[in-house]
PDB file of N, CA and C in Angstrom:
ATOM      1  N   UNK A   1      15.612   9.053  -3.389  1.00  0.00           N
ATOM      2  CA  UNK A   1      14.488   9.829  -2.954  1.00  0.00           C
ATOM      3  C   UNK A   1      14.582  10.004  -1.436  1.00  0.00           C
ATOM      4  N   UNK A   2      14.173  11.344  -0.790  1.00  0.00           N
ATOM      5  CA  UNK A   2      14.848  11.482   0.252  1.00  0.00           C
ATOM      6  C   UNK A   2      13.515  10.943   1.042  1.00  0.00           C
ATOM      7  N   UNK A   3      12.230  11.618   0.485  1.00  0.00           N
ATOM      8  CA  UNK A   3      10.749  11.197   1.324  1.00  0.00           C
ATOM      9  C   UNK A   3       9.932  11.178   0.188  1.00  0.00           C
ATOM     10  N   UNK A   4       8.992  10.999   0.849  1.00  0.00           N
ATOM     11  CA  UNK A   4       7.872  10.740   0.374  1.00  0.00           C
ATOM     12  C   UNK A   4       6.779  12.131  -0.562  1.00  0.00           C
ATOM     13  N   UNK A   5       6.981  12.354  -1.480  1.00  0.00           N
ATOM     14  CA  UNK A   5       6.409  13.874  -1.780  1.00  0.00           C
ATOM     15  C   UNK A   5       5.053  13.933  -2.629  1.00  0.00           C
ATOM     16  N   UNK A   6       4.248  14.535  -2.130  1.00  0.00           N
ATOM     17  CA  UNK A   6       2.978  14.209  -3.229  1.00  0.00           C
ATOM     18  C   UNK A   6       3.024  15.395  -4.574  1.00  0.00           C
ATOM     19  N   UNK A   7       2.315  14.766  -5.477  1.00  0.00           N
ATOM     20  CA  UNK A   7       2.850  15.249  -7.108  1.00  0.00           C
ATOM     21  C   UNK A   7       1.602  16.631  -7.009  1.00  0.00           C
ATOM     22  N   UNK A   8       1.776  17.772  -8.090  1.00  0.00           N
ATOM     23  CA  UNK A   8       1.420  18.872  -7.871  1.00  0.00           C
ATOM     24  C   UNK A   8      -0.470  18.172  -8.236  1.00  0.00           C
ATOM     25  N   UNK A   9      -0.831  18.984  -7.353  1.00  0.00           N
ATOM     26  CA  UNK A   9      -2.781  18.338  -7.819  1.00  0.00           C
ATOM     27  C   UNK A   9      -2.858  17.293  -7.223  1.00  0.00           C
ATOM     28  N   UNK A  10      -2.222  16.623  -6.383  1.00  0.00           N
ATOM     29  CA  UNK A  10      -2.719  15.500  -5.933  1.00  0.00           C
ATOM     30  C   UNK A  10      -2.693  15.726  -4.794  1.00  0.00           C
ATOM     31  N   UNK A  11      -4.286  15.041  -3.789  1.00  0.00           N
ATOM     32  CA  UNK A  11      -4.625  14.718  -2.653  1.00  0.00           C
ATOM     33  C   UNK A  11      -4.701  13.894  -2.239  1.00  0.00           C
ATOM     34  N   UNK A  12      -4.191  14.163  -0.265  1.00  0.00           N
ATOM     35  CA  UNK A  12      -3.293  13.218   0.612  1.00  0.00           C
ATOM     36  C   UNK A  12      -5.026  12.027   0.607  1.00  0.00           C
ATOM     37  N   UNK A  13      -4.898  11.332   0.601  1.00  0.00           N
ATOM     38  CA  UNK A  13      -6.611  10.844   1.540  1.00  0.00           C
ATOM     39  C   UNK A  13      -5.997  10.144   2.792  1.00  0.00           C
ATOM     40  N   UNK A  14      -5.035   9.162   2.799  1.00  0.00           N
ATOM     41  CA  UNK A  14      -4.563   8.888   4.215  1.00  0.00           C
ATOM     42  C   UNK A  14      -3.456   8.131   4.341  1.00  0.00           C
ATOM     43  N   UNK A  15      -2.303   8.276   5.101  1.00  0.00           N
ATOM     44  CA  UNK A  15      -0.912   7.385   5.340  1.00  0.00           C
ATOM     45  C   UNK A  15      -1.462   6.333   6.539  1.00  0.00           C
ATOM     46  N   UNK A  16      -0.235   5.671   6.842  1.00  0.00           N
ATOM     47  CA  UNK A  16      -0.476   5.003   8.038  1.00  0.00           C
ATOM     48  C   UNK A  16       1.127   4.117   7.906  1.00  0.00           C
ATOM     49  N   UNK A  17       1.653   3.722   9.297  1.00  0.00           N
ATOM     50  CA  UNK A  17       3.084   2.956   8.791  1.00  0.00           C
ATOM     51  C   UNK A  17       2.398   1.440   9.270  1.00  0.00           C
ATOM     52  N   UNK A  18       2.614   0.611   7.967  1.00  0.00           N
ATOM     53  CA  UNK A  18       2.190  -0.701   8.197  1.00  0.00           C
ATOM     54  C   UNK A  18       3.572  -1.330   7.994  1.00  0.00           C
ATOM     55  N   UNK A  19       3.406  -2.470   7.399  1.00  0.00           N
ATOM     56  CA  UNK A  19       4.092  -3.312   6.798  1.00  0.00           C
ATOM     57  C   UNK A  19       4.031  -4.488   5.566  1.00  0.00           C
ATOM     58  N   UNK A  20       4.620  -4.245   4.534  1.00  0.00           N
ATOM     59  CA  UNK A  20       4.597  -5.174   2.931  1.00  0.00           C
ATOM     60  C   UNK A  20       5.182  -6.269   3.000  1.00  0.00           C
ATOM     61  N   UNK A  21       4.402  -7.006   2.405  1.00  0.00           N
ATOM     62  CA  UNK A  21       5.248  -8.613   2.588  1.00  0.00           C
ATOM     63  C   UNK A  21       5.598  -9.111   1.669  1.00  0.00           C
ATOM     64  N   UNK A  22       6.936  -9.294   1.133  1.00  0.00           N
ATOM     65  CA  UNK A  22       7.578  -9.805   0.349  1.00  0.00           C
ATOM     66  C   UNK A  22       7.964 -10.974   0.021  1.00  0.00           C
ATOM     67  N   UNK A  23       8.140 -11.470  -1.027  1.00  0.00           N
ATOM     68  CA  UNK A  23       8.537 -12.547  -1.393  1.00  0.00           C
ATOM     69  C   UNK A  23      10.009 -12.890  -0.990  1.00  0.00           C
ATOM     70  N   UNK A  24      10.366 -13.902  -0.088  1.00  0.00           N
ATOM     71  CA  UNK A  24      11.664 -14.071  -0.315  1.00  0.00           C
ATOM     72  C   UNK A  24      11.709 -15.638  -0.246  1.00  0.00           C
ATOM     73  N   UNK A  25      12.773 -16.360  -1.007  1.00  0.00           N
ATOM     74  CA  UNK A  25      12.649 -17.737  -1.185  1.00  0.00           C
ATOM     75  C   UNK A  25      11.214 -18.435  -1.495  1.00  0.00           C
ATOM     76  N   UNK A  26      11.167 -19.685  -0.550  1.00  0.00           N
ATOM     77  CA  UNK A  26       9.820 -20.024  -0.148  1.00  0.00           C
ATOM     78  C   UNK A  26       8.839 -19.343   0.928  1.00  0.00           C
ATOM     79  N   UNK A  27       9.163 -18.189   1.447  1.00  0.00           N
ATOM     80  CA  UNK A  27       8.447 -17.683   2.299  1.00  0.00           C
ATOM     81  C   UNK A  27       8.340 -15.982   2.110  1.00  0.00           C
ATOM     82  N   UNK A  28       7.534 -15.345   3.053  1.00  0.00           N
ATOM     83  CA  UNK A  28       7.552 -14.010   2.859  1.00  0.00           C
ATOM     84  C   UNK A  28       7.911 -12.873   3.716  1.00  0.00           C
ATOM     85  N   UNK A  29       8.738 -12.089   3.944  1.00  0.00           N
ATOM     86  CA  UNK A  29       9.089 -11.125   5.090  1.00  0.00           C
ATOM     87  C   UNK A  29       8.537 -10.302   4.961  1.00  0.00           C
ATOM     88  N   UNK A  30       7.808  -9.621   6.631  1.00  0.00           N
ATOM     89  CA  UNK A  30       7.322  -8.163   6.231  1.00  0.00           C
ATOM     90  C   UNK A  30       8.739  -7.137   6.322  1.00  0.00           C
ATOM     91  N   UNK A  31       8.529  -6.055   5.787  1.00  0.00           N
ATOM     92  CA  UNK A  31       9.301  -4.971   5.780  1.00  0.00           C
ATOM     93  C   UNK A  31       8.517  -3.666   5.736  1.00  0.00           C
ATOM     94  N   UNK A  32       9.097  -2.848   7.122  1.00  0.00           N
ATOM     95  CA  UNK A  32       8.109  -2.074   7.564  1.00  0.00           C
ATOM     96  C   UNK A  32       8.367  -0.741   6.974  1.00  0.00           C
ATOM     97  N   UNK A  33       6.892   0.212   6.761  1.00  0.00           N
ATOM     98  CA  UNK A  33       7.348   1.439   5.938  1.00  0.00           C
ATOM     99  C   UNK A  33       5.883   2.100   6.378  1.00  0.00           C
ATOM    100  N   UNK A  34       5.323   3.216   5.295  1.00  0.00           N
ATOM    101  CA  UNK A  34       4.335   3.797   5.380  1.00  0.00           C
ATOM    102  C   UNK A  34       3.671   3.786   4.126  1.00  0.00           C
ATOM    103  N   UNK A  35       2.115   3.461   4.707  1.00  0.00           N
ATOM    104  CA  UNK A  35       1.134   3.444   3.333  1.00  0.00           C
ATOM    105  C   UNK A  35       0.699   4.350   2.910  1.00  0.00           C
ATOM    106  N   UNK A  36       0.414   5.192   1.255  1.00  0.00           N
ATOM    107  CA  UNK A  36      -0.040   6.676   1.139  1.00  0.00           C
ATOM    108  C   UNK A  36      -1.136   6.062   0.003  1.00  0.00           C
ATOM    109  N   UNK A  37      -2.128   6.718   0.351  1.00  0.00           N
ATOM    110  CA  UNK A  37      -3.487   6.297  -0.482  1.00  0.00           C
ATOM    111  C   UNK A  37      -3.492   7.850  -1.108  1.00  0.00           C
ATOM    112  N   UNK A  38      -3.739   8.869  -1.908  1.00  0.00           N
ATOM    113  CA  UNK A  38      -4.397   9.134  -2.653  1.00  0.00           C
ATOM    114  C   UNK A  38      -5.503   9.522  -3.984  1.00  0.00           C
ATOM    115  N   UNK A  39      -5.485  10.963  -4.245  1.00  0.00           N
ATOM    116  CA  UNK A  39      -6.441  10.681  -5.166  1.00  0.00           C
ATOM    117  C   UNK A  39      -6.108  10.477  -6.704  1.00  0.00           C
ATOM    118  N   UNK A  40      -4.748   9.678  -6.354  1.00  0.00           N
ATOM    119  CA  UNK A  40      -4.109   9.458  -7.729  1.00  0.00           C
ATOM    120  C   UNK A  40      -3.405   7.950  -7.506  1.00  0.00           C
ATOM    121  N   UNK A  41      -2.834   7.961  -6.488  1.00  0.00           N
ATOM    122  CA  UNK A  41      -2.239   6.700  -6.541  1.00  0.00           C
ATOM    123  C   UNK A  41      -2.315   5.630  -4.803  1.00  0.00           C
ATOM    124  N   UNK A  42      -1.373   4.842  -4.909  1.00  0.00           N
ATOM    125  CA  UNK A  42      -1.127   4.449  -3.498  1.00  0.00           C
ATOM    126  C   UNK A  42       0.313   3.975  -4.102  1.00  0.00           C
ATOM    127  N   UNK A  43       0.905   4.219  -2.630  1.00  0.00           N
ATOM    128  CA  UNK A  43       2.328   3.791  -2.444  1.00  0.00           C
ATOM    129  C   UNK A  43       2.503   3.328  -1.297  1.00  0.00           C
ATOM    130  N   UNK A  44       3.333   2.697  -1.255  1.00  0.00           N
ATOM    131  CA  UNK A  44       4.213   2.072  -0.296  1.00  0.00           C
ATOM    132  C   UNK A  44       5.920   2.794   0.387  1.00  0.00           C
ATOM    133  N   UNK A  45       6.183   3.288   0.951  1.00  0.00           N
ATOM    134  CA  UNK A  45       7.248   4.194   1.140  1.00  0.00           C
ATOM    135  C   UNK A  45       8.410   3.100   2.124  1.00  0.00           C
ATOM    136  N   UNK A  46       9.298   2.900   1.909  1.00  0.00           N
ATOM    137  CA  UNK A  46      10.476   1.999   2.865  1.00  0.00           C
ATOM    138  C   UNK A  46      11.536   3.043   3.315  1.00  0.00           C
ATOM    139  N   UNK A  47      11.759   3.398   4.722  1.00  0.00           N
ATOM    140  CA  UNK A  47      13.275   4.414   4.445  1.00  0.00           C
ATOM    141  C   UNK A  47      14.114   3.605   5.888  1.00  0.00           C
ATOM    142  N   UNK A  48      15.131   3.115   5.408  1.00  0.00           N
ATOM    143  CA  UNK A  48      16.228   2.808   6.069  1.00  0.00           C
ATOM    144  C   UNK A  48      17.569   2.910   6.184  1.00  0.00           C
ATOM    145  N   UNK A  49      17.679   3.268   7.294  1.00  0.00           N
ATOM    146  CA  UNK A  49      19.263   4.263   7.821  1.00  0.00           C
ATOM    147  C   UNK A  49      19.224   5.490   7.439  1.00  0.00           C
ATOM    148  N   UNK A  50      17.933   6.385   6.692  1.00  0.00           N
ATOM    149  CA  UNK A  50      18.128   7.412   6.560  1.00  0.00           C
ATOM    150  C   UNK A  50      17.586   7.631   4.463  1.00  0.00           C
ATOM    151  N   UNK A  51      17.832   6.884   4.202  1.00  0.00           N
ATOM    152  CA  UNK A  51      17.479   6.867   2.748  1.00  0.00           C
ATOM    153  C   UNK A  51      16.132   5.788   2.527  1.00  0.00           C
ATOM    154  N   UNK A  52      15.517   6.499   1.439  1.00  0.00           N
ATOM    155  CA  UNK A  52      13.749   6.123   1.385  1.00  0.00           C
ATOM    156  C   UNK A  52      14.012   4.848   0.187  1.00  0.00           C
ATOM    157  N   UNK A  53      13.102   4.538  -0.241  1.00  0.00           N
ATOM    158  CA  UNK A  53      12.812   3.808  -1.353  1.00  0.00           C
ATOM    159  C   UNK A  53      11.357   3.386  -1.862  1.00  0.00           C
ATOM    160  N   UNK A  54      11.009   3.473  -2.989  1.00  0.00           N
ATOM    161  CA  UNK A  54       9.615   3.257  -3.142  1.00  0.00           C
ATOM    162  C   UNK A  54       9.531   1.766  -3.664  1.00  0.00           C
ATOM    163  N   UNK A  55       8.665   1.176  -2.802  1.00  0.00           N
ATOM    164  CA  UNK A  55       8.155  -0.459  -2.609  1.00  0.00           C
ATOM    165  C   UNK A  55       7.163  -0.587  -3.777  1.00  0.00           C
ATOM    166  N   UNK A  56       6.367   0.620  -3.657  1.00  0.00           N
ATOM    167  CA  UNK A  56       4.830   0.315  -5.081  1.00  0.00           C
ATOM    168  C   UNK A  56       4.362   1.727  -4.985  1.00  0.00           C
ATOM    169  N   UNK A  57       3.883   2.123  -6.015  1.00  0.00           N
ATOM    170  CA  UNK A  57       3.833   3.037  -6.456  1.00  0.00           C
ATOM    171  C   UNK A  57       3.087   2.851  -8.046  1.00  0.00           C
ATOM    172  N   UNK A  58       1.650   2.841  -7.779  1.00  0.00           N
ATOM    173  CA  UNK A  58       0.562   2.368  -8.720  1.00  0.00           C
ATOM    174  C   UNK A  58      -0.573   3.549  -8.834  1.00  0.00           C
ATOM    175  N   UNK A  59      -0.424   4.161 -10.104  1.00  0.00           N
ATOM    176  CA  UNK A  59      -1.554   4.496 -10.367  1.00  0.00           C
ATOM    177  C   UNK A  59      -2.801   4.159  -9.990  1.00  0.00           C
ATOM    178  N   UNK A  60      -4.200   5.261  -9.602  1.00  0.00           N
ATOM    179  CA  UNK A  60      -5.124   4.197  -8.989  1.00  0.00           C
ATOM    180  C   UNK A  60      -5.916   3.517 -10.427  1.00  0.00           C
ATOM    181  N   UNK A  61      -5.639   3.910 -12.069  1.00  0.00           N
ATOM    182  CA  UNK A  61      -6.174   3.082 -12.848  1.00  0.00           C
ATOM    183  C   UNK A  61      -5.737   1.896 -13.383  1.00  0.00           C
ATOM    184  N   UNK A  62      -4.218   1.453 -12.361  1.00  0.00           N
ATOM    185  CA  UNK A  62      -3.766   0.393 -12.570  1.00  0.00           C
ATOM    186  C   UNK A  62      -3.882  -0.797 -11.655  1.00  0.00           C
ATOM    187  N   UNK A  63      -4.777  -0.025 -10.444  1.00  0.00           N
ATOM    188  CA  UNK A  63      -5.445  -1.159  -9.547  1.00  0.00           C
ATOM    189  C   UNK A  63      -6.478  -1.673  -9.559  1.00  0.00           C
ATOM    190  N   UNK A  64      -6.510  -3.158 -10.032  1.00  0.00           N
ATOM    191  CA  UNK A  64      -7.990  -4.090  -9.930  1.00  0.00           C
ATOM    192  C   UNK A  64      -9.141  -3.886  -8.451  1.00  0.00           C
ATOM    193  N   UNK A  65      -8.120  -3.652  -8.050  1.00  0.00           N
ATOM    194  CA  UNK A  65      -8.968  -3.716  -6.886  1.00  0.00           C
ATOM    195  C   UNK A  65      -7.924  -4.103  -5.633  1.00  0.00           C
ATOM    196  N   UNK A  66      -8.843  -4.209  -4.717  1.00  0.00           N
ATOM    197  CA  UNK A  66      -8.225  -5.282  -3.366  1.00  0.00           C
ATOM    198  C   UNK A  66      -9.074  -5.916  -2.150  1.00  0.00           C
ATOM    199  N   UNK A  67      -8.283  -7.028  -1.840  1.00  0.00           N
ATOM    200  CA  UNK A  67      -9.200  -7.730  -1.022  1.00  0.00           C
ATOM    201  C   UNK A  67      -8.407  -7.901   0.066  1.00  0.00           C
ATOM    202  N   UNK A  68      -9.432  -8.626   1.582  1.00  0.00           N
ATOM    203  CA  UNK A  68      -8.832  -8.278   3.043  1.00  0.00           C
ATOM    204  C   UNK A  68      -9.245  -9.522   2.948  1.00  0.00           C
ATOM    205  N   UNK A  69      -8.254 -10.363   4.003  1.00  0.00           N
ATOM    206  CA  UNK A  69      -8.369 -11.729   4.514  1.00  0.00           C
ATOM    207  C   UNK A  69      -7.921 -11.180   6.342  1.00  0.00           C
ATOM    208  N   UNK A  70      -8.939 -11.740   6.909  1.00  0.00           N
ATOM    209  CA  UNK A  70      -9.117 -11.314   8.327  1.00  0.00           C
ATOM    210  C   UNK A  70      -8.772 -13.340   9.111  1.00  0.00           C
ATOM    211  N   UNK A  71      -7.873 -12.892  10.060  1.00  0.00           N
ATOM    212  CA  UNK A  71      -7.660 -14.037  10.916  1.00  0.00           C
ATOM    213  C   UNK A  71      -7.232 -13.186  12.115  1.00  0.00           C
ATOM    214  N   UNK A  72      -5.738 -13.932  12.716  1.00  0.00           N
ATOM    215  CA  UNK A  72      -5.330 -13.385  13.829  1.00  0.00           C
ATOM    216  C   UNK A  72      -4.663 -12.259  13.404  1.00  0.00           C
ATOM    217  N   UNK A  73      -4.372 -11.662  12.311  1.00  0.00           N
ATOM    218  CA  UNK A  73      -4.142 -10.204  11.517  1.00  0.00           C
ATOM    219  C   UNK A  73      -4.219 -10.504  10.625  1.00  0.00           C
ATOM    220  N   UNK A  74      -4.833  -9.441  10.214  1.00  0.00           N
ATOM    221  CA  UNK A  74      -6.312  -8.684   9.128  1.00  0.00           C
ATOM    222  C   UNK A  74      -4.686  -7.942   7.783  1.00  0.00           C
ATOM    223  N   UNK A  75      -5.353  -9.182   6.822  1.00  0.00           N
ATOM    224  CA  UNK A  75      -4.014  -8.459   5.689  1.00  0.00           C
ATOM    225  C   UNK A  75      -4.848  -7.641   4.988  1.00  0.00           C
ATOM    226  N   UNK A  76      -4.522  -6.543   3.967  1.00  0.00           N
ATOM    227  CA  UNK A  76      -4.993  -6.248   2.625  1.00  0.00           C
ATOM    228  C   UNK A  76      -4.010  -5.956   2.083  1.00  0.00           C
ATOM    229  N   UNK A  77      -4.803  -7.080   0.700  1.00  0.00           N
ATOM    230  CA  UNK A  77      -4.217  -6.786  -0.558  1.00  0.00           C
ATOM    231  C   UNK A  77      -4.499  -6.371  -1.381  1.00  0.00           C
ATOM    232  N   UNK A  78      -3.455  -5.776  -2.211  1.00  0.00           N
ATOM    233  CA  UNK A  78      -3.744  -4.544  -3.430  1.00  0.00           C
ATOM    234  C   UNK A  78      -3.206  -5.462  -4.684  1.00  0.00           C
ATOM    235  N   UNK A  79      -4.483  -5.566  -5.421  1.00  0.00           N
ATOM    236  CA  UNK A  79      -4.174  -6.324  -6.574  1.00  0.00           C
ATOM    237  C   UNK A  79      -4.311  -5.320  -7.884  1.00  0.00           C
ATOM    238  N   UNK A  80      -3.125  -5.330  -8.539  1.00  0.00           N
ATOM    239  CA  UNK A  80      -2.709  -4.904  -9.873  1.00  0.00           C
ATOM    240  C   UNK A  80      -3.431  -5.499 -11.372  1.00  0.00           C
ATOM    241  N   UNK A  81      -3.788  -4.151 -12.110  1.00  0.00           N
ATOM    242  CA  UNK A  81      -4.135  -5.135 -13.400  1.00  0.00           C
ATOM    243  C   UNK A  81      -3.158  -5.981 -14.205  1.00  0.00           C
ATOM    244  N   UNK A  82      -2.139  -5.621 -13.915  1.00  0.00           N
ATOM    245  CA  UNK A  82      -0.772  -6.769 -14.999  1.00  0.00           C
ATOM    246  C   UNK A  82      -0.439  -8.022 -13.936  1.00  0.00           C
ATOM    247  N   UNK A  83      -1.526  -8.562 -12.745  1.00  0.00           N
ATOM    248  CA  UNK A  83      -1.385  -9.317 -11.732  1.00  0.00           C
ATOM    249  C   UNK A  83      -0.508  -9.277 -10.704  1.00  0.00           C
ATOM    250  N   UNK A  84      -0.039  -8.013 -10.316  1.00  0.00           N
ATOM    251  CA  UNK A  84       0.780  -8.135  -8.898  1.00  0.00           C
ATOM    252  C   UNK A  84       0.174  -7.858  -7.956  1.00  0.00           C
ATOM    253  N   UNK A  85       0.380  -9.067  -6.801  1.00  0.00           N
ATOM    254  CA  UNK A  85      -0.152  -8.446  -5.607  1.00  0.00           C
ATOM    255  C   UNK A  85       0.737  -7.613  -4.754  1.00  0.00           C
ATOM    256  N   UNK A  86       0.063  -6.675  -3.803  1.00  0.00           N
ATOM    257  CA  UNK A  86       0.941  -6.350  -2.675  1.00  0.00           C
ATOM    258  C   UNK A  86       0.225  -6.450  -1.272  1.00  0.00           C
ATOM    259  N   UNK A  87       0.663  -7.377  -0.529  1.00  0.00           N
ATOM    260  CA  UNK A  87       0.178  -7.086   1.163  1.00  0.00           C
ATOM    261  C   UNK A  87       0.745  -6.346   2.018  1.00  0.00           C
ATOM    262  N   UNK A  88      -0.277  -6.289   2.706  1.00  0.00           N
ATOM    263  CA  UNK A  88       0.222  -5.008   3.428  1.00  0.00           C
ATOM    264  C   UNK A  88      -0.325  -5.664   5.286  1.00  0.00           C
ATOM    265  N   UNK A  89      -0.305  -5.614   6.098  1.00  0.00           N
ATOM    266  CA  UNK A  89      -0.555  -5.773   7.359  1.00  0.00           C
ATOM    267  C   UNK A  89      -0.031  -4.489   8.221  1.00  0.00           C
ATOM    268  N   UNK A  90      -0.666  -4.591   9.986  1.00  0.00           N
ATOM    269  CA  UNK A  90      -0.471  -3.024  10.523  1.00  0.00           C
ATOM    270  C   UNK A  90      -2.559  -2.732  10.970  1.00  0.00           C
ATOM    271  N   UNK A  91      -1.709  -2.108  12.184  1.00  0.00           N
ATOM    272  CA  UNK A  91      -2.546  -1.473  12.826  1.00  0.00           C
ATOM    273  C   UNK A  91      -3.698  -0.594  11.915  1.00  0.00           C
ATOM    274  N   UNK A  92      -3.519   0.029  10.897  1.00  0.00           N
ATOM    275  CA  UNK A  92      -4.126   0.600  10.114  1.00  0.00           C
ATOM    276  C   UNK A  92      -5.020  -0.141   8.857  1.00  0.00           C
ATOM    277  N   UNK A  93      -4.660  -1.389   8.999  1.00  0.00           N
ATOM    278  CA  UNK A  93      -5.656  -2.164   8.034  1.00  0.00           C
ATOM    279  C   UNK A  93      -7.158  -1.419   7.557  1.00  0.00           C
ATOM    280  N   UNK A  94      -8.033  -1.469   8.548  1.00  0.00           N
ATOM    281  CA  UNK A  94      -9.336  -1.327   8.511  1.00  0.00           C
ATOM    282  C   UNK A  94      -9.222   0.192   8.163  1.00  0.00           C
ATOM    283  N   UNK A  95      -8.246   1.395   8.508  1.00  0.00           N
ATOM    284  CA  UNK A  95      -8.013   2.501   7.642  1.00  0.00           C
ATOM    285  C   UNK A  95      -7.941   2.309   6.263  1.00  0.00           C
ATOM    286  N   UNK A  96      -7.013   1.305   6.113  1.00  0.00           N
ATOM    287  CA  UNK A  96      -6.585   1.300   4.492  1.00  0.00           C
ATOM    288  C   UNK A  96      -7.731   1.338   3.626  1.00  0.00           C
ATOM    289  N   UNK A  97      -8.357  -0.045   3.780  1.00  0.00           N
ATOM    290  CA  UNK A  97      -9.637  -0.157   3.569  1.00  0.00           C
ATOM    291  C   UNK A  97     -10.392   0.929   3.331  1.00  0.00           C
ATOM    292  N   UNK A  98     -11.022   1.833   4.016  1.00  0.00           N
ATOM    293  CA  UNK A  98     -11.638   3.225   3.573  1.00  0.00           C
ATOM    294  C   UNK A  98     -10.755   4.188   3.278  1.00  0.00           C
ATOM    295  N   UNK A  99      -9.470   4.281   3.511  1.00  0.00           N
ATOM    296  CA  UNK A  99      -8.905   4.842   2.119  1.00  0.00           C
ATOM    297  C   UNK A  99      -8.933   4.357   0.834  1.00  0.00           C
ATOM    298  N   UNK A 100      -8.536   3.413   0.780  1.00  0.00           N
ATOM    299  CA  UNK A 100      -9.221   2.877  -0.928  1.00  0.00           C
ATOM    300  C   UNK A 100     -10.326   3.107  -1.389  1.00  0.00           C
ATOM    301  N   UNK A 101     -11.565   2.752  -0.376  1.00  0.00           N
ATOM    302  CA  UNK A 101     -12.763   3.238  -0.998  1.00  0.00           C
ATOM    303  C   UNK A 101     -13.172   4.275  -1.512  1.00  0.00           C
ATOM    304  N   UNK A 102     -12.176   5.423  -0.233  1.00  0.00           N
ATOM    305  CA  UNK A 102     -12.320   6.891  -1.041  1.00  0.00           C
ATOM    306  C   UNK A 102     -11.477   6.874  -2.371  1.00  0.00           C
ATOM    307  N   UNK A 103     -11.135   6.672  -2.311  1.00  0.00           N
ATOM    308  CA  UNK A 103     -10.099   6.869  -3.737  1.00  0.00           C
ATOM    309  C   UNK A 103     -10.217   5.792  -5.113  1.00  0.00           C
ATOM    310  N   UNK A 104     -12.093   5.338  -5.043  1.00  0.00           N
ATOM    311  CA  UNK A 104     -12.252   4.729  -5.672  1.00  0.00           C
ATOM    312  C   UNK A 104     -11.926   3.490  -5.942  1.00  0.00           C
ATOM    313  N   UNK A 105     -11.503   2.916  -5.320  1.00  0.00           N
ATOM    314  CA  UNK A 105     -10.519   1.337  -5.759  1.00  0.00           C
ATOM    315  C   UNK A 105     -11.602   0.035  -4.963  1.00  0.00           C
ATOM    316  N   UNK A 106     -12.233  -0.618  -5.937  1.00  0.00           N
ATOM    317  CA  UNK A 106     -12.923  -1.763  -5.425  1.00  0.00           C
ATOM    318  C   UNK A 106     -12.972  -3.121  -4.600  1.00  0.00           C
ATOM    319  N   UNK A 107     -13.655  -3.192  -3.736  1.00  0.00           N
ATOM    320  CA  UNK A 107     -13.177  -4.590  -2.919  1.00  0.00           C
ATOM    321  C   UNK A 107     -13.353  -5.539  -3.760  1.00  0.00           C
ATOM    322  N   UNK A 108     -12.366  -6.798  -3.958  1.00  0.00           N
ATOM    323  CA  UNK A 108     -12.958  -7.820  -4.626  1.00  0.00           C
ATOM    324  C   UNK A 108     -13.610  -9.211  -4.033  1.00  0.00           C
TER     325      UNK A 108
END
């Protein structure tokens, strides 16, 4: 996938380039990309050296919801109904946040 493309009928509500934190070993790395909230889904977009990759990419009736844990940076997470989480951190947090809301998706 070369970018990021939205599907025919679907609206943008808001990007932002954060960063997803992954599982690796016992610990977690962020890996930095761009967040796309709309009125269908949210994704996660990764493109490095030139080629993209999609990180998450969830229907919004397959999201439980999500919740924000605020310290010295403010995470949110997007929790899945088959139980996956995804975090996300970035300047755009408190965006994300009311992008989800627009797009229906509940704080938990």
């Amino acid at each position: 996938m070369a970018k990021f493309e939205l599907n025919p009928g679907e609206t943008l509500i808001g990007k932002g380039q954060m960063a997803i934190h992954q599982r690796q070993y016992l610990n977690t790395r962020p890996i930095s990309g761009h967040i796309y909230v709309t009125d269908q889904r949210a994704c996660f977009y990764v493109t490095l050296l030139g080629m993209g990759t999609m990180e998450m990419d969830l229907p919004l009736g397959e999201i439980k919801g999500f919740s924000v844990k605020k310290g010295l940076i403010t995470s949110v997470t997007i929790h899945s109904k088959a139980g996956e989480t995804f975090v996300f951190t970035g300047f755009p947090s408190k965006k994300l946040q009311d992008w989800l809301r627009q797009a229906g998706v509940r704080e938990l």
